[in-house]
Protein backbone atom coordinates (compact mmCIF):
# COMPACT_ATOMS: atom_id res chain seq x y z
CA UNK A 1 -16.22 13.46 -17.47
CA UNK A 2 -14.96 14.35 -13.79
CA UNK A 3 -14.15 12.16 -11.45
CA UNK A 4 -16.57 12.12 -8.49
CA UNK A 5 -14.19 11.66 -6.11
CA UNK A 6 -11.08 13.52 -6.83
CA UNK A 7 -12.41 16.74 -4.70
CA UNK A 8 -13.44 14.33 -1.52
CA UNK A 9 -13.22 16.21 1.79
CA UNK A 10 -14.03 14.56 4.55
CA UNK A 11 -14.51 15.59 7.99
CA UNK A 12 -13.37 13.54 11.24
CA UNK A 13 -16.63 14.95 13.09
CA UNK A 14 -19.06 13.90 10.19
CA UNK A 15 -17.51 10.44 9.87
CA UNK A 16 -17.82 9.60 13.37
CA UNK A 17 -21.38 10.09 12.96
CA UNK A 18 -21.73 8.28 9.87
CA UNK A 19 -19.62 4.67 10.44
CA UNK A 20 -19.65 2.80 13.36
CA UNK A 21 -16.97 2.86 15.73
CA UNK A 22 -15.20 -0.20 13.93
CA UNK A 23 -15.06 1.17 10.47
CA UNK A 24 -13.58 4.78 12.02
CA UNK A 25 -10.91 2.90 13.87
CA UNK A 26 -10.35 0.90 10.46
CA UNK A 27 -10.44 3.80 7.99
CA UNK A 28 -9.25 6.82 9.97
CA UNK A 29 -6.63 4.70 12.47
CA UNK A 30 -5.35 1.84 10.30
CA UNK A 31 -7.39 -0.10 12.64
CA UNK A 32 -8.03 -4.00 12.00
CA UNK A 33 -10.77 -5.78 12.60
CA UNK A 34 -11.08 -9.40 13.80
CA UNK A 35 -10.96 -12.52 11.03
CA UNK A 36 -13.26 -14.80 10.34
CA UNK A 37 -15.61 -12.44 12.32
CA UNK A 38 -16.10 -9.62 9.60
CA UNK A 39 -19.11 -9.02 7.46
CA UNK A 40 -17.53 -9.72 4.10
CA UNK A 41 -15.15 -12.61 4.30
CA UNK A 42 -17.14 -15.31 3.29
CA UNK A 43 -19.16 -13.34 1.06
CA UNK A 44 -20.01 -15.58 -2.55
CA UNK A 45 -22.63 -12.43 -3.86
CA UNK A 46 -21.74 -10.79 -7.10
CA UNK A 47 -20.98 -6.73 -6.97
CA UNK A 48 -18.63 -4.93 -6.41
CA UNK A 49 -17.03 -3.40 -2.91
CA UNK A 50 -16.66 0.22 -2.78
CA UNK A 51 -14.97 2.28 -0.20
CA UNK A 52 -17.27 2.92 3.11
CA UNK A 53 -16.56 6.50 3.17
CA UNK A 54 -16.07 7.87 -0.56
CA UNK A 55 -17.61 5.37 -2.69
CA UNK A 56 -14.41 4.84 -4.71
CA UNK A 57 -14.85 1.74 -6.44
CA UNK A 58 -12.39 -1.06 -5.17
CA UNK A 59 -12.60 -4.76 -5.65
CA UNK A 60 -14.98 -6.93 -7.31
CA UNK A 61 -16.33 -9.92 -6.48
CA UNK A 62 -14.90 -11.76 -9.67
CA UNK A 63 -11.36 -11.29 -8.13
CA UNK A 64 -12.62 -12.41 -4.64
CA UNK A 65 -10.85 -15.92 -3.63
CA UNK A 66 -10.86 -17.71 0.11
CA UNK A 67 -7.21 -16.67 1.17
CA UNK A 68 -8.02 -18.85 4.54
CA UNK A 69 -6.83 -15.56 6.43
CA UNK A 70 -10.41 -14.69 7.18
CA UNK A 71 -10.82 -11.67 5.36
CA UNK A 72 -11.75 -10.46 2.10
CA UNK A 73 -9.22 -11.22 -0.27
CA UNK A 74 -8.85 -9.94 -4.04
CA UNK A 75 -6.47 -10.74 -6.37
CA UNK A 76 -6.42 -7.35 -8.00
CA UNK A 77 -8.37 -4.16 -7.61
CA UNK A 78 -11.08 -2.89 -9.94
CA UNK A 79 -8.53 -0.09 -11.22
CA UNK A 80 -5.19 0.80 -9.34
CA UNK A 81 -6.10 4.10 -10.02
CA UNK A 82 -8.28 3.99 -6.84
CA UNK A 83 -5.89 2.82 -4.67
CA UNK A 84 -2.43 4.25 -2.70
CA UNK A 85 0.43 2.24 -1.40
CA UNK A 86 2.25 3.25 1.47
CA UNK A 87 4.86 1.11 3.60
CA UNK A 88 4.04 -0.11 7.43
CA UNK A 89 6.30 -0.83 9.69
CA UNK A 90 3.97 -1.71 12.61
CA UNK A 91 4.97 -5.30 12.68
CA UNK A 92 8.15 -6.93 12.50
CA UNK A 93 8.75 -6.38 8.98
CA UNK A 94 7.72 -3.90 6.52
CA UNK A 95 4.41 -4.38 5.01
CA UNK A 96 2.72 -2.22 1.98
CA UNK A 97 -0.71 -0.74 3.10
CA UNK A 98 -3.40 -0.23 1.07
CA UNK A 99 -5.26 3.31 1.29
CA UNK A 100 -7.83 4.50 -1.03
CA UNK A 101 -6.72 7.22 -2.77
CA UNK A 102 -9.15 10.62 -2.90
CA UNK A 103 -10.96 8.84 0.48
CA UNK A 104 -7.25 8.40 2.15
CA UNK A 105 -9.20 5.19 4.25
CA UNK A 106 -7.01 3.06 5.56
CA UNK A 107 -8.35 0.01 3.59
CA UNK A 108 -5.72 -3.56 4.40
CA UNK A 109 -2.54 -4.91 3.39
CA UNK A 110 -1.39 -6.54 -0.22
CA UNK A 111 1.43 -8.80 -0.30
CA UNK A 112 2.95 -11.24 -2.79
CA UNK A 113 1.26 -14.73 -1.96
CA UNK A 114 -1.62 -14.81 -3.91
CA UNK A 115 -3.01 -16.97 -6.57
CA UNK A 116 -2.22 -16.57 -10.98
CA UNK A 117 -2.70 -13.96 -12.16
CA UNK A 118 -1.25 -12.00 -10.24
CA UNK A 119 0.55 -13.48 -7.69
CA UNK A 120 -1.20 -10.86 -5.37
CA UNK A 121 -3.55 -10.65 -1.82
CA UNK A 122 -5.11 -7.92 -1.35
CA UNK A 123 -6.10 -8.55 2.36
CA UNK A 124 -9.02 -6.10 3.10
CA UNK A 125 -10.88 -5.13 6.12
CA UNK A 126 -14.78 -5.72 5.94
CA UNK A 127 -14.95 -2.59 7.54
CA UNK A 128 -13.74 -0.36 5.40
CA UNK A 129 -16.33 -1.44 2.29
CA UNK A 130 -19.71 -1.30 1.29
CA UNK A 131 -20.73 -3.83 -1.04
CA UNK A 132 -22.83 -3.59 -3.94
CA UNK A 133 -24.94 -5.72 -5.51
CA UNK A 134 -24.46 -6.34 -9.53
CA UNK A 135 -28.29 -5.65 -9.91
CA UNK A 136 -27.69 -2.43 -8.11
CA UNK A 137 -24.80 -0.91 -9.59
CA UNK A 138 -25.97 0.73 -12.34
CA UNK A 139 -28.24 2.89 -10.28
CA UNK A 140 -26.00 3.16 -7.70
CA UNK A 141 -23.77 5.15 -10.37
CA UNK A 142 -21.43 1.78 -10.95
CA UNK A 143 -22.92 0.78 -14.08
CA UNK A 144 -19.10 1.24 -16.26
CA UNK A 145 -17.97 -1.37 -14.32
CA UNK A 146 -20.77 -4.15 -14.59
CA UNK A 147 -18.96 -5.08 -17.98
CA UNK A 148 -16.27 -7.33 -14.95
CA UNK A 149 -19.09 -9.68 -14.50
CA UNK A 150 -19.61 -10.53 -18.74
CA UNK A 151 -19.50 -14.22 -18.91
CA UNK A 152 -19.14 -14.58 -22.38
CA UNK A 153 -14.81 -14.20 -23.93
């Protein structure tokens, strides 16, 4: 099967048109947008969050936990295949950014003070997802990974 993604090309001039101003700084600038004041943070729905300009799959809501940071925050993607690391130096200290990987969006920040299992937070921007709704996904093309959400061991 190919991957839907892995040929991606997107154009700055199309993507301005498409996201708002926010999610272009975000995705396309390594922007960041405000906590606590961000669509997703205090989400609780069940889905999955997919990148705002590919679709690449990224974080479900199973892995979602209240980091009290004030934005989405996952203890481990979907599948690291989806994901790039690179290392910031913006701040003080070096941090390692998290970019989607055929997308290239600028997507948040993952360091090591998150809960079991993984010891990881994957601190996302809002802006850079779309989130979909279990009952949607399998239309929406995300039916392989609706299997997250089984309740039963």
């Amino acid at each position: 099967m190919t991957n839907p993604y892995q040929n991606f090309k997107k154009d700055p001039e199309v993507l301005k048109n498409e996201l708002s101003p926010l999610q272009y700084q975000v995705t396309q600038h390594a922007g960041t947008e405000a906590p606590f004041q961000n669509e997703y943070w205090d989400n609780e729905a069940v889905g999955i969050y997919v990148d705002i300009v590919s679709g690449e799959p990224l974080f479900a809501s199973v892995h979602k936990y209240d980091s009290g940071s004030g934005w989405p925050s996952f203890y481990c993607p979907i599948d690291e295949h989806y994901l790039q690391y690179r290392t910031d130096y913006e701040l003080w200290m070096p941090r390692t950014e998290v970019r989607s990987r055929y997308a290239d969006s600028h997507l948040g920040h993952v360091f090591e003070d998150g809960p079991a299992p993984t010891g990881l937070r994957f601190c996302i921007n809002s802006a850079a997802l779309k989130f979909i709704k279990k009952e949607e996904m399998a239309e929406m093309g995300y039916g392989k990974w609706l299997s997250l959400f089984n309740t039963e061991s």
